[in-house]
C-alpha atoms as a PDB file:
ATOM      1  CA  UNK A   1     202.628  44.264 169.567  1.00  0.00           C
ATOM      2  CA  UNK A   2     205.592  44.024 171.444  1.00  0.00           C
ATOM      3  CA  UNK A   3     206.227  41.277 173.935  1.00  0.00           C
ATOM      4  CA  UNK A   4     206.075  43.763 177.108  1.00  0.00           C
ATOM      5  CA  UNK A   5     202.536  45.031 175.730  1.00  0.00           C
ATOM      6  CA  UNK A   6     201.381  41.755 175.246  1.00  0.00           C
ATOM      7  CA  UNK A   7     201.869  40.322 178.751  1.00  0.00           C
ATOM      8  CA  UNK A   8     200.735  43.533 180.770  1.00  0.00           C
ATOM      9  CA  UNK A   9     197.499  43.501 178.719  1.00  0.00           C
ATOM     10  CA  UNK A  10     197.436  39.554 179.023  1.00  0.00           C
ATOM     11  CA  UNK A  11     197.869  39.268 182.399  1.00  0.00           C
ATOM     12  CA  UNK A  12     195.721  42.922 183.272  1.00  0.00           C
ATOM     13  CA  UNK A  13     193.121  40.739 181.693  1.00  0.00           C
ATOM     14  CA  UNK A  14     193.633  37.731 183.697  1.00  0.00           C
ATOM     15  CA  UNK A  15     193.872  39.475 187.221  1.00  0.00           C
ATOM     16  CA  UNK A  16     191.063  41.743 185.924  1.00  0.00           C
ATOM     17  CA  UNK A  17     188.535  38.578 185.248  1.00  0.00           C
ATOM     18  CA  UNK A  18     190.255  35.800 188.067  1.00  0.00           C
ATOM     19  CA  UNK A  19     187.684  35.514 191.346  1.00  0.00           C
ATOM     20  CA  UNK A  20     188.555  33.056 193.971  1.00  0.00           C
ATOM     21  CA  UNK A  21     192.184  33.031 193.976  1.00  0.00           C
ATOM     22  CA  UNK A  22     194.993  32.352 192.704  1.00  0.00           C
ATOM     23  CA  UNK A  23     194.556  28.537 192.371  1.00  0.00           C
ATOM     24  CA  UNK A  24     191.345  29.380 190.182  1.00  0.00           C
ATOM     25  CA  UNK A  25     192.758  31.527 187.764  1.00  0.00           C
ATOM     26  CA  UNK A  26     195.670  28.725 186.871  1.00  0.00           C
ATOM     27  CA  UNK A  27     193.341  26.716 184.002  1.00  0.00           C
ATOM     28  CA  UNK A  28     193.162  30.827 182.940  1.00  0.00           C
ATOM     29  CA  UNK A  29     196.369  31.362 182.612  1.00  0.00           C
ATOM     30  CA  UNK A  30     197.664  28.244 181.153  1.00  0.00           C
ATOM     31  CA  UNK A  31     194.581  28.662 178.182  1.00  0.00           C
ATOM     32  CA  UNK A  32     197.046  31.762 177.808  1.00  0.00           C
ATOM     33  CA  UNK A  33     200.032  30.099 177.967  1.00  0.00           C
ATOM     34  CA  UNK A  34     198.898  27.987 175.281  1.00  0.00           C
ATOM     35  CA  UNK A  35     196.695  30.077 172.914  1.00  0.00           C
ATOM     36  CA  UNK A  36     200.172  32.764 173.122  1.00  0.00           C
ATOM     37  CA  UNK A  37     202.509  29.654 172.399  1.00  0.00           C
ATOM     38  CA  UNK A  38     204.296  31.319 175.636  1.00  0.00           C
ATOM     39  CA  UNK A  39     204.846  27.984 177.448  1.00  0.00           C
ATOM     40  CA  UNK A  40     203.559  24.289 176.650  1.00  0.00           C
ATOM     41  CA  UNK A  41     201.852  22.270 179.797  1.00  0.00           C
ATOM     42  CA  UNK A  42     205.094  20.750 180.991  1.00  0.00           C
ATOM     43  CA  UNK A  43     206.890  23.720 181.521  1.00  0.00           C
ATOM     44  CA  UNK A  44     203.808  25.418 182.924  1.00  0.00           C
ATOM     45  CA  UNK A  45     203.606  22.776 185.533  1.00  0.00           C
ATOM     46  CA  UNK A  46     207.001  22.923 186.512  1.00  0.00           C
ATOM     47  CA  UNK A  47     206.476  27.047 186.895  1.00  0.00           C
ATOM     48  CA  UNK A  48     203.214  26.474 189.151  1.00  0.00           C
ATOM     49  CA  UNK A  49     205.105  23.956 191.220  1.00  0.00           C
ATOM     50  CA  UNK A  50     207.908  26.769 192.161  1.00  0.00           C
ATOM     51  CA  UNK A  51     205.204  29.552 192.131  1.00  0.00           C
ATOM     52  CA  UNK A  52     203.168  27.353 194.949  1.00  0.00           C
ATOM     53  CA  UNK A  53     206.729  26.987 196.749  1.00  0.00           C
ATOM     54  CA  UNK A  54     207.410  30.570 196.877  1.00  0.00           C
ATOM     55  CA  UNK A  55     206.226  32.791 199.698  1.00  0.00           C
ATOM     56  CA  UNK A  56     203.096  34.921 198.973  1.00  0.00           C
ATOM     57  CA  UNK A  57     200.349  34.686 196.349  1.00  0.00           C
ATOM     58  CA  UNK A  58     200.229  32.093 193.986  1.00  0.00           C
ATOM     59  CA  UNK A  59     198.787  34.575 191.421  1.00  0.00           C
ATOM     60  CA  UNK A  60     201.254  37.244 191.576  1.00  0.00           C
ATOM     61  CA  UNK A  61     204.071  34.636 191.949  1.00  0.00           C
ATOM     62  CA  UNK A  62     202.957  32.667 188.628  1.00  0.00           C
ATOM     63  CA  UNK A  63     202.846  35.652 186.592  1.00  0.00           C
ATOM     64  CA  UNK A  64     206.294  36.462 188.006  1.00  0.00           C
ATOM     65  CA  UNK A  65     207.448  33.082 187.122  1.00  0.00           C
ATOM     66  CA  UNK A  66     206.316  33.227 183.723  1.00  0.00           C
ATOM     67  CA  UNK A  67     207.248  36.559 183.232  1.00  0.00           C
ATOM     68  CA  UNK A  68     211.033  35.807 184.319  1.00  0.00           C
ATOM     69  CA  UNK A  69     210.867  33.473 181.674  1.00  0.00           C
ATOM     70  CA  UNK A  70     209.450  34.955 178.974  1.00  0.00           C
ATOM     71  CA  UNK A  71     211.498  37.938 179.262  1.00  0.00           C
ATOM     72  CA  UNK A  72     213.950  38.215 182.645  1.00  0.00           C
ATOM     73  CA  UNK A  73     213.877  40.639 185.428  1.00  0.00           C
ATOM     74  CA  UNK A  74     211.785  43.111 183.389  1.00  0.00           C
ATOM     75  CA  UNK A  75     209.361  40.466 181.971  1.00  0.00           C
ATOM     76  CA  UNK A  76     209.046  39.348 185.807  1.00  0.00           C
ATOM     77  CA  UNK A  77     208.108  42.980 186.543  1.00  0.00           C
ATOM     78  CA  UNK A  78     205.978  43.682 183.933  1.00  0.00           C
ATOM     79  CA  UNK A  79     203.868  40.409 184.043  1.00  0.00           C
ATOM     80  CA  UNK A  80     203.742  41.143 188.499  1.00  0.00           C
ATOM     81  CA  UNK A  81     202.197  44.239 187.881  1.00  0.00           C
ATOM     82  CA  UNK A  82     199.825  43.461 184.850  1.00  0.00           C
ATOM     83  CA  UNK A  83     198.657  40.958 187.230  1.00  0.00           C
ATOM     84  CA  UNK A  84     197.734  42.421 190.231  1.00  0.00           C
ATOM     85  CA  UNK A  85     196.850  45.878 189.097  1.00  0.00           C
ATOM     86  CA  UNK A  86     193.683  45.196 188.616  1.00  0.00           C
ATOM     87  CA  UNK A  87     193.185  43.966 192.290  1.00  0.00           C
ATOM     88  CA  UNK A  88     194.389  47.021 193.426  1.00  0.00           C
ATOM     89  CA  UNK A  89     192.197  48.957 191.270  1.00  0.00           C
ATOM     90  CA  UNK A  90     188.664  46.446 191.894  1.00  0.00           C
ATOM     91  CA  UNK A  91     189.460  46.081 195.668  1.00  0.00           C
ATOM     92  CA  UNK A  92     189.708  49.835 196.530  1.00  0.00           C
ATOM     93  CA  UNK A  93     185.918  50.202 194.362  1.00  0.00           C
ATOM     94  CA  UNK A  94     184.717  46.910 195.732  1.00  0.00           C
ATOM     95  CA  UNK A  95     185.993  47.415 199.498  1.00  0.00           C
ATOM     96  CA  UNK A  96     184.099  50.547 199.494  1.00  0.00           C
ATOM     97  CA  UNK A  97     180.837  49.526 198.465  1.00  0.00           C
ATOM     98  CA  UNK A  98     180.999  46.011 200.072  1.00  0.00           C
ATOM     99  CA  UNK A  99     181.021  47.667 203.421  1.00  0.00           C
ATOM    100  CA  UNK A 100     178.566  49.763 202.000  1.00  0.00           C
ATOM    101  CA  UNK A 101     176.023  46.601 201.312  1.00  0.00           C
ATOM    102  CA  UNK A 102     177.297  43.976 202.918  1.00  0.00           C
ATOM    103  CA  UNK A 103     173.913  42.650 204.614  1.00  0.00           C
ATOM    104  CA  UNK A 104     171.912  43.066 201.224  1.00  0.00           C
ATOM    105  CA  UNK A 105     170.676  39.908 200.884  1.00  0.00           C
ATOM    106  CA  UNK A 106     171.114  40.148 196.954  1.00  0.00           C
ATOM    107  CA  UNK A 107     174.654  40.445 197.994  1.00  0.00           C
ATOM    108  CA  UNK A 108     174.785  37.956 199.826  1.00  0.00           C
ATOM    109  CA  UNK A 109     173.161  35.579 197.596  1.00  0.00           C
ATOM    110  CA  UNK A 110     175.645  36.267 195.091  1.00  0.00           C
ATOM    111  CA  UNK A 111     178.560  35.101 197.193  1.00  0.00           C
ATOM    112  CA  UNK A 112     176.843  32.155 198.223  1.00  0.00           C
ATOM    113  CA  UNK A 113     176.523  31.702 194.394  1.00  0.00           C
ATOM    114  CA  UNK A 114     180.224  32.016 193.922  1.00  0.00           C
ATOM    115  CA  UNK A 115     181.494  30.016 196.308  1.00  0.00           C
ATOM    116  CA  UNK A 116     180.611  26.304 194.940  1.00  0.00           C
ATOM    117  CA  UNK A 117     181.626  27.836 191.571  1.00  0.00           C
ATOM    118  CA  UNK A 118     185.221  28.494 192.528  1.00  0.00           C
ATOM    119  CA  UNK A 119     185.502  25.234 194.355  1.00  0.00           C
ATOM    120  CA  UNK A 120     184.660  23.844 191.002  1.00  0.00           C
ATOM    121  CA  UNK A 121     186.992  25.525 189.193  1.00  0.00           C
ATOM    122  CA  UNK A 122     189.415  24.665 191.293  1.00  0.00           C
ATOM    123  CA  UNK A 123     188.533  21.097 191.074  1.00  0.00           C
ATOM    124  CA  UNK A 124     188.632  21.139 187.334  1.00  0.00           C
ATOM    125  CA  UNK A 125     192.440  22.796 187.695  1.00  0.00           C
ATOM    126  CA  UNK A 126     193.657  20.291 189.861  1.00  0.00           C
ATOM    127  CA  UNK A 127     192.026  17.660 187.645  1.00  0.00           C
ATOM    128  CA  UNK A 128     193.291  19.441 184.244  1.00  0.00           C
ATOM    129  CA  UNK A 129     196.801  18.911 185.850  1.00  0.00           C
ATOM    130  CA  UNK A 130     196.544  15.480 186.572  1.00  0.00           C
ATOM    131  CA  UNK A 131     195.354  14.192 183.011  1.00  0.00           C
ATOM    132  CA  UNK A 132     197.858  16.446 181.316  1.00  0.00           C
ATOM    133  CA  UNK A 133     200.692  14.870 183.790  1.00  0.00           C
ATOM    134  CA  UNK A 134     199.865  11.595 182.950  1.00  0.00           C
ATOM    135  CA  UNK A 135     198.907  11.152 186.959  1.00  0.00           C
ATOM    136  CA  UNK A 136     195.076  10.355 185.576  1.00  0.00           C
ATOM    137  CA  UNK A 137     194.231   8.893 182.068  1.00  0.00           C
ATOM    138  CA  UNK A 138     197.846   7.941 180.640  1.00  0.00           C
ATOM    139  CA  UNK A 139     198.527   4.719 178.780  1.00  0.00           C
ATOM    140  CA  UNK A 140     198.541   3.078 182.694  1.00  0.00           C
ATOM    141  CA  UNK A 141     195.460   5.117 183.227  1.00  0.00           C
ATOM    142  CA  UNK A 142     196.611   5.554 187.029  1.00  0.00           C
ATOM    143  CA  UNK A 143     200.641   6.101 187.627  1.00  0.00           C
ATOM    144  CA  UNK A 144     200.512   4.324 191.122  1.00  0.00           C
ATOM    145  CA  UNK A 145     203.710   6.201 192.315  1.00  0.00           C
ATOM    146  CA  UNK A 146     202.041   9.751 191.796  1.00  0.00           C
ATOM    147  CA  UNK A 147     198.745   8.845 192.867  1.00  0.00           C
ATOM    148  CA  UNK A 148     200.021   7.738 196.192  1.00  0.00           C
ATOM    149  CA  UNK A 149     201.941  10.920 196.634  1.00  0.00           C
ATOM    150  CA  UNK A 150     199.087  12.827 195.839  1.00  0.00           C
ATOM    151  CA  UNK A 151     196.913  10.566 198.749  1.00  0.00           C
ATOM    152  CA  UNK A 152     199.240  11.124 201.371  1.00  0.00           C
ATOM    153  CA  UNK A 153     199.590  14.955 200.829  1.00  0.00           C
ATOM    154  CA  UNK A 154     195.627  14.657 200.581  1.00  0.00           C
ATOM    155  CA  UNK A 155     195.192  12.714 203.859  1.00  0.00           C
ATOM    156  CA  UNK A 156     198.697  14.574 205.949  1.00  0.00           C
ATOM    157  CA  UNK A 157     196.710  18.111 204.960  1.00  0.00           C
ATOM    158  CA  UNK A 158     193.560  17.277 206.111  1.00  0.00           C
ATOM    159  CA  UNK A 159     194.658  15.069 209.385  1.00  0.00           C
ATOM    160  CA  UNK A 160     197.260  17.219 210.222  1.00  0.00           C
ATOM    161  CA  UNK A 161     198.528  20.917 210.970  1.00  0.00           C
ATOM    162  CA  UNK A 162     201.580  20.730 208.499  1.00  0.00           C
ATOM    163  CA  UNK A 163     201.989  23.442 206.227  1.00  0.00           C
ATOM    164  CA  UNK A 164     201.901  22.732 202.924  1.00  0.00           C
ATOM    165  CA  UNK A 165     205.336  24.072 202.169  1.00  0.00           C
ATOM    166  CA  UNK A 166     206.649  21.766 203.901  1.00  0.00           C
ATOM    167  CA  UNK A 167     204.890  18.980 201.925  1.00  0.00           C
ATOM    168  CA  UNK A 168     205.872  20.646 198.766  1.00  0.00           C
ATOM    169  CA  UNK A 169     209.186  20.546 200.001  1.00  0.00           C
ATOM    170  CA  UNK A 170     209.006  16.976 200.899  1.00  0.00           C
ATOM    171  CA  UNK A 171     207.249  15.988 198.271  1.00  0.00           C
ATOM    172  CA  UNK A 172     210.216  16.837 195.436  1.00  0.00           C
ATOM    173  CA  UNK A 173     212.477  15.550 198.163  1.00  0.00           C
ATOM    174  CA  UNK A 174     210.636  12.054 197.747  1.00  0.00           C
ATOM    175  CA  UNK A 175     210.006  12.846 193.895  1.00  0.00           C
ATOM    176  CA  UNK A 176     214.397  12.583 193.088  1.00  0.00           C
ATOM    177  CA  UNK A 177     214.542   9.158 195.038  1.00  0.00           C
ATOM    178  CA  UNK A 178     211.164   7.603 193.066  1.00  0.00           C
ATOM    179  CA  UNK A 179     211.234   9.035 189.437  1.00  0.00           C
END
């Protein structure tokens, strides 16, 4: 299978089977990542990182990322589209009939169902990330520098109104005077 093939049907399937956003379906596509020998976990961190800088969806600008990468301009393309065609295709279905049965309480149920699940996978994500960065569980167990980064983004998002690009921004600004 050619490389083109293989990342629209890779990343069809991962917009196709992603709920909750874009920061849930990152543990899906790094398994991908990994299981195509695409990218290893330090170069797929570095690719979230700018894909969470970048205006817009993190989704759409991961697969973008990786695309670029994996095969330029075209790769970007390809990868963009294999990602969020099947949004396109499940929102113009699901739009229709959610308006449709919106106050079912089945339907309801089910999205009170879904919601702790995403949280959780977005939980384990984050998490994920930290062990394999050696933030959580390295040979320190704790690296003090990154854990207090990660605190004070925690505490400055929650306390205050900034916008979080301007913490990432910060945040590598701080990273080339500490590391």
């Amino acid at each position: 299978m050619s490389l083109y093939l293989e990342m629209i049907v890779t990343f069809f399937k991962l917009g196709l089977v992603s709920f909750g956003g874009g920061y849930a379906m990152i543990p899906l596509i790094q398994t991908e990542m990994q299981s195509h020998h695409w990218l290893d976990i330090s170069q797929f961190t570095n690719l979230i990182a700018v894909s969470a800088m970048a205006p817009g969806p993190i989704a759409s600008n991961t697969a973008t990322v990786v695309g670029y990468k994996l095969a330029g301009l075209t790769g970007a393309a390809v990868a963009c589209i294999g990602v969020t065609l099947p949004s396109l295709l499940l929102i113009l279905v699901v739009g229709k009939l959610f308006f449709t049965f919106q106050n079912h309480p089945y339907v309801k149920a089910a999205f009170y169902g879904l919601r702790p699940t995403i949280v959780g996978v977005i939980a384990y994500a984050a998490i994920k990330f930290a062990i394999s960065n050696g933030i959580v569980g390295g040979s320190q167990f704790i690296d003090i520098k990154s854990s207090i980064l990660l605190v004070a983004a925690f505490i400055l998002l929650i306390k205050t109104k900034i916008h979080p690009a301007y913490l990432i921004l910060a945040s590598g600004i701080i990273g080339v005077f500490i590391f």
